[in-house]
Protein backbone atom coordinates (compact mmCIF):
# COMPACT_ATOMS: atom_id res chain seq x y z
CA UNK A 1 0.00 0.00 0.00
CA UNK A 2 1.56 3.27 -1.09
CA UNK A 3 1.71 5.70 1.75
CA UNK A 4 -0.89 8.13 -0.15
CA UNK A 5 -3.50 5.93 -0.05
CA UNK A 6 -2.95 5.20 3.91
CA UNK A 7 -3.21 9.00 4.38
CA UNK A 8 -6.58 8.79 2.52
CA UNK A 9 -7.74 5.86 4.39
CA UNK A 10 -7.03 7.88 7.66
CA UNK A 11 -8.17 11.65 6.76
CA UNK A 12 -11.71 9.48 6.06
CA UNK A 13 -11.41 7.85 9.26
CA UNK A 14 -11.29 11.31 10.93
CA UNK A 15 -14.10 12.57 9.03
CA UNK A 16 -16.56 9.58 9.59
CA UNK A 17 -16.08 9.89 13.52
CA UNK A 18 -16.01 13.87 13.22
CA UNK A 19 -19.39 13.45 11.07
CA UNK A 20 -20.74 10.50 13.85
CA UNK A 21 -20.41 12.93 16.81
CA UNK A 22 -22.08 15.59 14.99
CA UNK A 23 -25.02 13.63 13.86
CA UNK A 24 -24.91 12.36 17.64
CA UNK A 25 -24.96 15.74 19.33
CA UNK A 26 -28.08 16.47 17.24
CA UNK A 27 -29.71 13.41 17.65
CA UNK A 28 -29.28 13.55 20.97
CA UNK A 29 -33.41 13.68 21.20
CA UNK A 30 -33.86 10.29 19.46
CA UNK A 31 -33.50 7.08 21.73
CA UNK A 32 -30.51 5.33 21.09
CA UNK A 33 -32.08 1.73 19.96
CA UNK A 34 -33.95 3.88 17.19
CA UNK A 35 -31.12 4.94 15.94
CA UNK A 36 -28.98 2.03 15.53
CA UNK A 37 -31.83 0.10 14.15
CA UNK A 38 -32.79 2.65 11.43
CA UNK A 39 -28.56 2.83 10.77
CA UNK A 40 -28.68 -0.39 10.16
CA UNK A 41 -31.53 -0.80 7.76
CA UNK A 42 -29.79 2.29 5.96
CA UNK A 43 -26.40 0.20 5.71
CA UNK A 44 -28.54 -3.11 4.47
CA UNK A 45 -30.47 -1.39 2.15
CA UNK A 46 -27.37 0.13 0.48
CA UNK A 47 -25.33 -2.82 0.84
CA UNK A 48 -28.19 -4.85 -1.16
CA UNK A 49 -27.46 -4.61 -4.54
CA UNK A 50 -23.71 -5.52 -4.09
CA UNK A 51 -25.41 -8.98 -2.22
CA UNK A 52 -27.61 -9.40 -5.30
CA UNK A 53 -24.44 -8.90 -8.23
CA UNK A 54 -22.58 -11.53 -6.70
């Protein structure tokens, strides 16, 4: 792996957990099983089509 691409790989890192703790400070009204649940259908519904190519 060139060292380019690990810089990539950890500038998105920062910005997925910078984005999660945003998303968390204004979700803060919406219980916590809710939320993992519906993040979960959203990640299953998006991962579908890449279940049905194979």
């Amino acid at each position: 792996m060139k060292a380019h691409h690990a810089l990539g790989y950890a500038l998105g890192a920062i910005v997925l957990w910078a984005s999660l703790a945003s998303l968390g400070v204004l979700l803060g009204h919406v219980p916590p099983f809710l939320l993992t649940g519906l993040a979960l259908l959203t990640g299953s519904v998006l991962a579908f089509p890449a279940v049905l190519a194979d």
